[in-house]
Protein backbone atom coordinates (compact mmCIF):
# COMPACT_ATOMS: atom_id res chain seq x y z
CA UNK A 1 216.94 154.84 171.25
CA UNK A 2 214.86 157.63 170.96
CA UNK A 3 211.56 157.27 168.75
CA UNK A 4 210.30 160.40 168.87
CA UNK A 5 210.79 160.52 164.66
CA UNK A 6 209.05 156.88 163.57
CA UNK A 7 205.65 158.76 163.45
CA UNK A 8 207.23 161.50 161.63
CA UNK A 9 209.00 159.14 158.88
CA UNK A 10 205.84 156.90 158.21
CA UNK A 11 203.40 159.69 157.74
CA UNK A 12 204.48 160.68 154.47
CA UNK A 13 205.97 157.15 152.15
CA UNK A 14 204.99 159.01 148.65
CA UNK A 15 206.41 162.40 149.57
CA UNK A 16 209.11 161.62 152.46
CA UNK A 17 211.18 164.99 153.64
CA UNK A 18 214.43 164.04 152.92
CA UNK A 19 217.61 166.53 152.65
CA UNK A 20 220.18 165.86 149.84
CA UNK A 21 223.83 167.01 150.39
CA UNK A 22 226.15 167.76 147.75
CA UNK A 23 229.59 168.40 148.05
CA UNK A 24 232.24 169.12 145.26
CA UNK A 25 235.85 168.12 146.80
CA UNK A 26 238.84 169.88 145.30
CA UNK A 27 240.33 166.17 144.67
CA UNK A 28 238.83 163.37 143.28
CA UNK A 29 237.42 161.05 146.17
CA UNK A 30 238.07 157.70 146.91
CA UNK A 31 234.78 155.88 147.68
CA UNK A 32 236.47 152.99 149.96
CA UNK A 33 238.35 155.45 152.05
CA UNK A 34 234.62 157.56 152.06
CA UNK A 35 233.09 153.96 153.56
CA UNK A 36 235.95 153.48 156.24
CA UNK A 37 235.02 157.55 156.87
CA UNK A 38 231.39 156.62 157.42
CA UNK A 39 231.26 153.51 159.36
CA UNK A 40 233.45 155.34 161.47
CA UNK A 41 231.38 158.31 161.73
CA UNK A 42 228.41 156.49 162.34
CA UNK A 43 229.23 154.93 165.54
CA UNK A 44 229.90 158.17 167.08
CA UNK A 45 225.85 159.31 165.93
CA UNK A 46 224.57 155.74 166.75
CA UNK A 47 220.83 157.59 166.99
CA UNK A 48 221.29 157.64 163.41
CA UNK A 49 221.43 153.76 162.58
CA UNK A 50 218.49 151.85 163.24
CA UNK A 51 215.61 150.70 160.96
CA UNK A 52 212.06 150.39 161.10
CA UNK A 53 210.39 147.08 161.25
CA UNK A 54 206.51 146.25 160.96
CA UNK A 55 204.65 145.21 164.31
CA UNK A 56 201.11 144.17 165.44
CA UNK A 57 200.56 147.70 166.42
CA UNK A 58 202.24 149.00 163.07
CA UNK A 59 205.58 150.14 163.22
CA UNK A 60 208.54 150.58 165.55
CA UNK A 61 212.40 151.34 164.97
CA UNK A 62 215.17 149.01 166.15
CA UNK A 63 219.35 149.01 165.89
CA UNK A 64 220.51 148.42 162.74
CA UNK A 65 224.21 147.18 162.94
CA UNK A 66 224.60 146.78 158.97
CA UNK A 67 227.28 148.94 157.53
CA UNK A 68 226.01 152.52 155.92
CA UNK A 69 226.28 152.28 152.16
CA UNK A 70 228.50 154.64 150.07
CA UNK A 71 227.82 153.66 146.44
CA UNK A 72 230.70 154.45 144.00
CA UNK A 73 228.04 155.94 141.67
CA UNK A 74 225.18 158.68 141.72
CA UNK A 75 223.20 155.92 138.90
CA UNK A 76 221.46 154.47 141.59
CA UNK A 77 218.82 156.47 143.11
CA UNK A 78 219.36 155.79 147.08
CA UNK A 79 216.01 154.74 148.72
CA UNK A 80 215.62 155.11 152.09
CA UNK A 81 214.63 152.35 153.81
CA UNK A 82 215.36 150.45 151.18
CA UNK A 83 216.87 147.12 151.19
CA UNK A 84 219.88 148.42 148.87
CA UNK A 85 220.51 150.48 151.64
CA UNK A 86 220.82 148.49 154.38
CA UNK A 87 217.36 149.74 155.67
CA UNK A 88 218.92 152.52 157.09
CA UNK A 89 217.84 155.95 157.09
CA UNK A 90 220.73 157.60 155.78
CA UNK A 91 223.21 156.94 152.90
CA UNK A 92 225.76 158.35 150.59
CA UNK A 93 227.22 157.91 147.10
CA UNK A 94 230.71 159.21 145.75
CA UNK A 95 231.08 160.15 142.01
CA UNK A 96 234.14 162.00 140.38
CA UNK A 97 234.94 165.21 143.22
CA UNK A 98 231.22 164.75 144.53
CA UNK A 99 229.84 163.39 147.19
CA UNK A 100 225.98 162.90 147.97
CA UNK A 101 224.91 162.56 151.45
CA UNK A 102 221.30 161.34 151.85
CA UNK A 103 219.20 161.95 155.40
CA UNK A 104 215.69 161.65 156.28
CA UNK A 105 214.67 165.21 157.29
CA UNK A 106 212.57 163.26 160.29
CA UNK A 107 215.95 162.42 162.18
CA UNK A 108 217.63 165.73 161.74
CA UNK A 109 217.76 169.44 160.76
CA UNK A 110 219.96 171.06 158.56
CA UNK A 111 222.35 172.16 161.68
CA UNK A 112 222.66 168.46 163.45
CA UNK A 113 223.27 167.09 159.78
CA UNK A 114 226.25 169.26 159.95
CA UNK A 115 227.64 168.41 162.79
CA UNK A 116 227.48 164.88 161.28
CA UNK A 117 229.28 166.06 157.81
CA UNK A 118 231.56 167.74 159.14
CA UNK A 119 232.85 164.76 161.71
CA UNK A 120 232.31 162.39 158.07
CA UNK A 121 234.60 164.60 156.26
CA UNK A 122 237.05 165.22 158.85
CA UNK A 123 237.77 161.19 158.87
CA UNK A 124 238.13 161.38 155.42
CA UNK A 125 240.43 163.87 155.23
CA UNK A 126 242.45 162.34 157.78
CA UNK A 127 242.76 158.94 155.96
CA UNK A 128 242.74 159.91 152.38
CA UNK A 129 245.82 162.70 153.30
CA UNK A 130 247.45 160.65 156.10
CA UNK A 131 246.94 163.73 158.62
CA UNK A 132 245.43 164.97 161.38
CA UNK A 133 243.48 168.85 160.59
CA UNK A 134 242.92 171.19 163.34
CA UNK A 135 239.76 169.63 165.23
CA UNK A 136 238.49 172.80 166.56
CA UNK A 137 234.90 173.02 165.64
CA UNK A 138 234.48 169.56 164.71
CA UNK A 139 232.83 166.59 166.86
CA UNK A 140 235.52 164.31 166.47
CA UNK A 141 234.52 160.17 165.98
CA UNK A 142 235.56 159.21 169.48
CA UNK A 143 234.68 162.38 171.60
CA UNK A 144 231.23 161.58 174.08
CA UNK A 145 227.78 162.16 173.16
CA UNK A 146 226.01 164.81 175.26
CA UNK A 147 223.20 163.94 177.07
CA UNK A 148 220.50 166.15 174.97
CA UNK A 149 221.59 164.51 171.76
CA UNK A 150 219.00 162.26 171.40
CA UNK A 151 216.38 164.18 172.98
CA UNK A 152 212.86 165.89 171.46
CA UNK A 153 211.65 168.40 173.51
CA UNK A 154 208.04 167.99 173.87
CA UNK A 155 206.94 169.52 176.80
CA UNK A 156 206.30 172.88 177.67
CA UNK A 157 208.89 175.54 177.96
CA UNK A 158 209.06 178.73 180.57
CA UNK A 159 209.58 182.20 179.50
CA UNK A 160 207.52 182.55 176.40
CA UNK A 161 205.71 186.01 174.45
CA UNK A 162 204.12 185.67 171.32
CA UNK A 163 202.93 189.06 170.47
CA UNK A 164 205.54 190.73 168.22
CA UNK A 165 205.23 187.25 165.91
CA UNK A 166 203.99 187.93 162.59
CA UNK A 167 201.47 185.56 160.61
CA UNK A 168 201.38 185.66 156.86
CA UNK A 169 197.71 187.47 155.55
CA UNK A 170 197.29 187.40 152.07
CA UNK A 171 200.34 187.16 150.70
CA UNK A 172 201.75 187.55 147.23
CA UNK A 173 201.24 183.86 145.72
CA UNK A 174 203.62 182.82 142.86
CA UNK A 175 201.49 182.55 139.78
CA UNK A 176 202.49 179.31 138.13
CA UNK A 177 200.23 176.44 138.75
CA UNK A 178 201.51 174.25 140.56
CA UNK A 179 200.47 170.50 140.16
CA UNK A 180 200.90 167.49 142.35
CA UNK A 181 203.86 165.68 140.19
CA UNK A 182 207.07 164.46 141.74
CA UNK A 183 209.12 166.32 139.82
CA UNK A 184 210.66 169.80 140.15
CA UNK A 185 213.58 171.96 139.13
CA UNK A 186 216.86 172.25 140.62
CA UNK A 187 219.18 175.54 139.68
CA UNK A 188 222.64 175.84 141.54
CA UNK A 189 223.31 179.56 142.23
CA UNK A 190 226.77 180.67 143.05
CA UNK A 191 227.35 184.09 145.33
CA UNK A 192 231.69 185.12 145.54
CA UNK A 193 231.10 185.60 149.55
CA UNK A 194 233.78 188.65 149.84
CA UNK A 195 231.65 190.54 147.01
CA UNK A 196 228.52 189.57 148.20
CA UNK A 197 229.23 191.19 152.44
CA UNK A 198 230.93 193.96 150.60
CA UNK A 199 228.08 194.91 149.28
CA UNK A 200 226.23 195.50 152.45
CA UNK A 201 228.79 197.47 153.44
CA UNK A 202 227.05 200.55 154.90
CA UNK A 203 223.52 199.06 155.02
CA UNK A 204 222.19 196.91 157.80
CA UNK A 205 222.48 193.78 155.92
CA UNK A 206 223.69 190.07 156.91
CA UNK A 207 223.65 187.64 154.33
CA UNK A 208 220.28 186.64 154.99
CA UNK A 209 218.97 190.14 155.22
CA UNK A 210 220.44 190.70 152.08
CA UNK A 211 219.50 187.68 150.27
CA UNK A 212 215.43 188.18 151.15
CA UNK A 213 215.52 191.73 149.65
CA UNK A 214 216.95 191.03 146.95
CA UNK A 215 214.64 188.24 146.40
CA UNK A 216 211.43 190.92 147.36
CA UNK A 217 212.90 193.30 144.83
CA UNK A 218 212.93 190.33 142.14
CA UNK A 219 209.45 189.69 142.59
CA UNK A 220 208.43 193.15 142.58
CA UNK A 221 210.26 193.53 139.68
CA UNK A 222 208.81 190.77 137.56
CA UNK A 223 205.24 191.94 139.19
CA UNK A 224 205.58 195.88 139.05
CA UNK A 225 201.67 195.93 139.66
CA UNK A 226 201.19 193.56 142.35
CA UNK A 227 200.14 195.44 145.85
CA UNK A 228 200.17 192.00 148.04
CA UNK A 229 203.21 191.55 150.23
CA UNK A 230 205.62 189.70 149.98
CA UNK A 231 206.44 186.89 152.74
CA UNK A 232 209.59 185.13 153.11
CA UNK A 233 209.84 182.05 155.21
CA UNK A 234 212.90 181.82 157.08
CA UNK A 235 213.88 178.51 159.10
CA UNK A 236 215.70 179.20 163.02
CA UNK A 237 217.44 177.17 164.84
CA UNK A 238 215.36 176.76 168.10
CA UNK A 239 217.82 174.72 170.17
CA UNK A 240 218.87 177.15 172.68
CA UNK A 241 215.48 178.16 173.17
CA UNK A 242 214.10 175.03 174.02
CA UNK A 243 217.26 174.27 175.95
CA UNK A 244 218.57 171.51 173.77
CA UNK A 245 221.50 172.86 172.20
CA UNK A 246 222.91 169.46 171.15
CA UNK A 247 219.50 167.98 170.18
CA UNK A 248 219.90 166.16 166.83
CA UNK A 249 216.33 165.97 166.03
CA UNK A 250 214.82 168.65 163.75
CA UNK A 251 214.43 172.04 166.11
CA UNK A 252 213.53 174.66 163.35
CA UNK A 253 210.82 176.80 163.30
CA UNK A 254 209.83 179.15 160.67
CA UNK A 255 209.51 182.89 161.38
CA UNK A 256 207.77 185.11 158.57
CA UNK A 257 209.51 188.09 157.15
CA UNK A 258 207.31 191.02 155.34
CA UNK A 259 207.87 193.28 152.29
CA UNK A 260 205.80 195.72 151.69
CA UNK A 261 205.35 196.57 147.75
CA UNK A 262 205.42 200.05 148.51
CA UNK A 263 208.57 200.15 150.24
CA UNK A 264 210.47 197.84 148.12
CA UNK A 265 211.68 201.25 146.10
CA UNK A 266 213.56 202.08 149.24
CA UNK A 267 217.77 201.97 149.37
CA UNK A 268 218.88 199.05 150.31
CA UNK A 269 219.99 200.91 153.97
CA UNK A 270 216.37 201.49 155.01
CA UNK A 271 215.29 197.88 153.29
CA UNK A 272 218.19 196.27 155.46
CA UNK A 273 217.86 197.96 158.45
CA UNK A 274 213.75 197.24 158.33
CA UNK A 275 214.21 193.70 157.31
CA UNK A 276 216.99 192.83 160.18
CA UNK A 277 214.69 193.95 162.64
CA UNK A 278 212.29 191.87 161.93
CA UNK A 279 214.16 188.57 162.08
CA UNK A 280 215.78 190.02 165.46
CA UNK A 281 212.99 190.67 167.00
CA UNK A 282 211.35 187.37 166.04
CA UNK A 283 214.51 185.21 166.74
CA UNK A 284 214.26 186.22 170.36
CA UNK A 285 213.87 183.23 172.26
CA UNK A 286 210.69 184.01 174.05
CA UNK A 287 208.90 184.07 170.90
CA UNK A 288 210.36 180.69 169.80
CA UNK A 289 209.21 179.23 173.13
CA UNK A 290 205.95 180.73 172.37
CA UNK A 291 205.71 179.23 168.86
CA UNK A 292 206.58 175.47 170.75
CA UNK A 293 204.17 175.88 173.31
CA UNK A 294 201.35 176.78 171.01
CA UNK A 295 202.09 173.85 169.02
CA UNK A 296 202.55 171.63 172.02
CA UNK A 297 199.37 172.59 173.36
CA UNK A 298 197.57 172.28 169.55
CA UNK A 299 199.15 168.78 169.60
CA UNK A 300 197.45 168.21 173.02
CA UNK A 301 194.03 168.89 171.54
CA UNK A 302 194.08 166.78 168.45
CA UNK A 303 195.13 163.70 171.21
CA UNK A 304 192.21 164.42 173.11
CA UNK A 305 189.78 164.53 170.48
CA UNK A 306 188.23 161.76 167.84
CA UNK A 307 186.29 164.45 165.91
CA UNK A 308 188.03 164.51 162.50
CA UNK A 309 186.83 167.73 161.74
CA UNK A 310 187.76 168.96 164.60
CA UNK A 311 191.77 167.24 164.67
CA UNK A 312 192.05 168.82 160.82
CA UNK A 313 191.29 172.27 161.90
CA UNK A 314 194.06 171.65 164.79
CA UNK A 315 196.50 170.31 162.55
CA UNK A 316 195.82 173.30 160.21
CA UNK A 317 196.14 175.45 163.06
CA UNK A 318 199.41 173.82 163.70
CA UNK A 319 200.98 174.26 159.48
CA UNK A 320 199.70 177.81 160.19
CA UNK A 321 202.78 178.03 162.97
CA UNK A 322 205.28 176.44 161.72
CA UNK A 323 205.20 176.62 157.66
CA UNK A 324 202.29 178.60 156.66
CA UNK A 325 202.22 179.81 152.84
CA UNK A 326 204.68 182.56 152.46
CA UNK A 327 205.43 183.49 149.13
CA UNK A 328 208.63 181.56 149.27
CA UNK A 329 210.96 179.72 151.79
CA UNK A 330 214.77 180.23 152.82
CA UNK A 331 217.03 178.10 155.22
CA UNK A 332 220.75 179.19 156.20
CA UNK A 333 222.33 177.25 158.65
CA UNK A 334 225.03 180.08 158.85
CA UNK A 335 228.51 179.93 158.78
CA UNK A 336 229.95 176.33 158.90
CA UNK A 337 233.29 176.88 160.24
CA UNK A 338 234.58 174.45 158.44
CA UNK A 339 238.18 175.53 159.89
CA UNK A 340 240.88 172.73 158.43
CA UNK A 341 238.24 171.31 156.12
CA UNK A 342 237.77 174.28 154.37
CA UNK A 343 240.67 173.66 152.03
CA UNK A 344 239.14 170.37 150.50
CA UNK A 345 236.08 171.23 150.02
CA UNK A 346 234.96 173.27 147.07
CA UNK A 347 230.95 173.68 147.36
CA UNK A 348 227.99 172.17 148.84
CA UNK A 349 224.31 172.18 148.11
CA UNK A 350 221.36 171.29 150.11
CA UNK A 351 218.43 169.92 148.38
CA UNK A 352 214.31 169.68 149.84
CA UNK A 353 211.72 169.32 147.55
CA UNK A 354 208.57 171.19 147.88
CA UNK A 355 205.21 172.72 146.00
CA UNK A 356 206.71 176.46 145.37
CA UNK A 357 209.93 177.64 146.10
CA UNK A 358 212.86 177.14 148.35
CA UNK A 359 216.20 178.33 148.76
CA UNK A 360 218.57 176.14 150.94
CA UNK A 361 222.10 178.45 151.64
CA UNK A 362 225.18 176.84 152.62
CA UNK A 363 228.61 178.68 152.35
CA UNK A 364 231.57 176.48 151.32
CA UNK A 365 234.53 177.46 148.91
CA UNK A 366 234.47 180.87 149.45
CA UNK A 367 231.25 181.61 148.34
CA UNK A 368 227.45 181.55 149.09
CA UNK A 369 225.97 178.10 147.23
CA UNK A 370 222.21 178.54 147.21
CA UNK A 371 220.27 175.09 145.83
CA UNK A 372 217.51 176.78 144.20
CA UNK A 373 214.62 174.58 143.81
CA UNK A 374 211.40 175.02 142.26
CA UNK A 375 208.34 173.10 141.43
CA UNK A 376 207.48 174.80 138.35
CA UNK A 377 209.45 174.82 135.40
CA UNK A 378 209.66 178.81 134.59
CA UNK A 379 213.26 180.13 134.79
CA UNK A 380 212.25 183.82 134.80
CA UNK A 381 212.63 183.85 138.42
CA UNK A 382 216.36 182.99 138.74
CA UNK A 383 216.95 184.65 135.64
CA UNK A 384 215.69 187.75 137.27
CA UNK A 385 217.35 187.50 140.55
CA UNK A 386 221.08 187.37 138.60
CA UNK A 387 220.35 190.24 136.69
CA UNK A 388 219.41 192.14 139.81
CA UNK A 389 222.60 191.07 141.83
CA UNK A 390 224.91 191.64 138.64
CA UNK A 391 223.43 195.38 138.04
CA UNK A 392 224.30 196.37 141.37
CA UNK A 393 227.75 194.89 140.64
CA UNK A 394 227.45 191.08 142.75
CA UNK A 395 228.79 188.51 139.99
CA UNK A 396 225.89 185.68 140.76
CA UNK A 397 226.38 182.50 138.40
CA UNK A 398 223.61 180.14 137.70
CA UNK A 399 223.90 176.17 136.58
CA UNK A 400 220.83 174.27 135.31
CA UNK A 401 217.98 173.62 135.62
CA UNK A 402 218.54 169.77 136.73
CA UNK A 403 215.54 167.52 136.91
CA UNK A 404 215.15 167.25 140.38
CA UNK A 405 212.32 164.17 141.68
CA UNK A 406 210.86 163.89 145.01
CA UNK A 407 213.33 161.66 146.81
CA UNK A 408 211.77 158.22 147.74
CA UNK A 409 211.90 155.61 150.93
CA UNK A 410 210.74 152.11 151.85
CA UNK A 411 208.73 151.17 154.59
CA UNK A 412 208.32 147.54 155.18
């Protein structure tokens, strides 16, 4: 068992990183055929059941052979860690058509939780229906387990270039104050996915693209006098640069996209075509590598040294890399596939709470579901974006807000 995320789990007990998955089924779910689902599921991700016991030295992680727990009802807040959980590290609850899927951010990444859902739903499917879908694109519950699977890649990687990355300078700051509560604001924003590519039709514009101009233009519209730029945070899969593509562990980095305030006036061609190349050219794998190694090396130096000065201007150095403090933050996985699952499923959210403002993207249903969450309460923002997207004819609904609190976990 790999323990490369017990450091990363116990480092944070008041404000743990945990991801929150909701999915709306097109039929009401069973909950007991949802636990058969998961217990099966698990023992093909067995990485993912273990729990974390107090030692002499402090803490360590060991198998944990108790059942996952599916509650039959989203009362109960689920605890990670907790003892209502089994002590594991990842748990569920079914309520109505929904189902909420709860994972510590530590022992995955939005793409190897996927993988996960996907092989949880596809034995649900399978039992609740009495059938067998089309397994293409699923990890099925009794197929192997590669060998990078359960592997963090820590040392340094070949082939790396760093200079086209950009760092965010000064960027526009949203103006609320924002305190140090445990609460934020959760708005579900709905995108018809034929309507929405249509759109872009002509332009240089994937969904992504799209959605972060769109989101420049909003803030730029709310702020016609601001003259800082605007920095979007978007979250990469760095798998295949760091030659892990199976690796469950988190492998995301965060590459920094610019808007100019002077060019957000621009069509939405030029704004595509400018904002494309910038993720391309920082997606390229050499830069990932680059980004890894730096913080590899960083990590090296805080090791080596008991200065405390010193080992918080590393780690500093380090949240400069990989999270920074761009205006806001996005995360797409990209298209699911869900394949023969599409049919049952309707939508699907992914929650992370944070200080400002982050959009998680997941497509399900046919169309984009964005979990807009926000730790402020003002709702001129997402009122703002849906105006923008409905005058340039994209039907965008918007539910809430819902009280969203910081998730919470149990160490021992």
């Amino acid at each position: 068992m790999n323990k490369a995320d017990l450091s990363g789990i116990i480092s944070s007990p008041k404000k743990p990183n945990i991801m929150q998955f909701l999915f709306t089924l097109k039929d009401e779910i069973d909950c007991s055929v949802m636990y058969d689902a998961m217990q099966k599921t698990i023992k093909r991700y067995p990485y993912f059941a273990f729990r974390i016991v107090r030692t002499e030295a402090g803490y360590d992680k060991i198998e944990n052979q108790l059942p996952i727990v599916v509650k039959d009802s989203f009362s109960e807040e689920l605890v990670l860690g907790s003892e209502a959980v089994n002590y594991h590290w990842i748990a569920a609850a079914c309520e109505g058509r929904r189902l909420k899927l709860v994972v510590h951010h530590m022992i995955a990444d939005g793409r190897s939780a996927m993988w996960f859902y996907k092989t949880l739903l596809y034995c649900y499917i399978s039992e609740k229906y009495g059938i067998q879908p089309d397994p293409q694109s699923i990890i099925l519950p009794d197929s192997p387990i590669s060998p990078d699977e359960d592997v963090k890649v820590f040392n340094l990687v070949d082939g790396e270039d760093g200079m086209m990355r950009t760092t965010v300078e000064d960027p526009f700051v949203i103006p609320e104050t924002v305190n140090d509560e445990m609460k934020g604001y959760l708005y579900q924003v709905t995108i018809p996915e034929k309507e929405f590519l249509a759109s872009s039709k002509g332009s240089d514009n994937s969904p992504l693209t799209l959605l972060t101009v769109y989101m420049a233009k909003m803030f730029q519209n709310l702020y016609p006098e601001n003259e800082k730029d605007i920095y979007a945070g978007i979250a990469i899969d760095a798998r295949n640069a760091l030659n892990c593509p199976r690796s469950r562990f988190t492998n995301s980095y965060v590459i920094f996209i610019k808007h100019n305030p002077a060019k957000i006036g621009l069509d939405m061609e030029r704004l595509g075509t400018m904002t494309r190349g910038q993720i391309v050219v920082q997606s390229q794998e050499d830069i990932v590598r680059y980004v890894h190694n730096s913080v590899m090396r960083i990590s090296a130096q805080i090791r080596s040294t008991a200065d405390q000065g010193e080992r918080q201007r590393l780690m500093h150095a380090i949240y400069q890399l990989v999270a920074s403090d761009p205006t806001y933050t996005i995360s797409y996985v990209g298209n699911p596939e869900w394949g023969s699952l599409e049919p049952y499923i309707e939508e699907e959210y992914t929650l992370i709470m944070n200080k400002r403002l982050f959009l998680e993207v997941n497509a399900a249903g046919g169309k984009f579901c964005i979990a807009w969450v926000q730790a402020f309460e003002n709702d001129a923002y997402v009122k703002e974006f849906q105006s923008l997207l409905r005058e340039n004819g994209i039907q965008c609904e918007v539910s809430g807000p819902f009280p969203h609190e910081w998730p919470k976990c149990n160490l021992p």
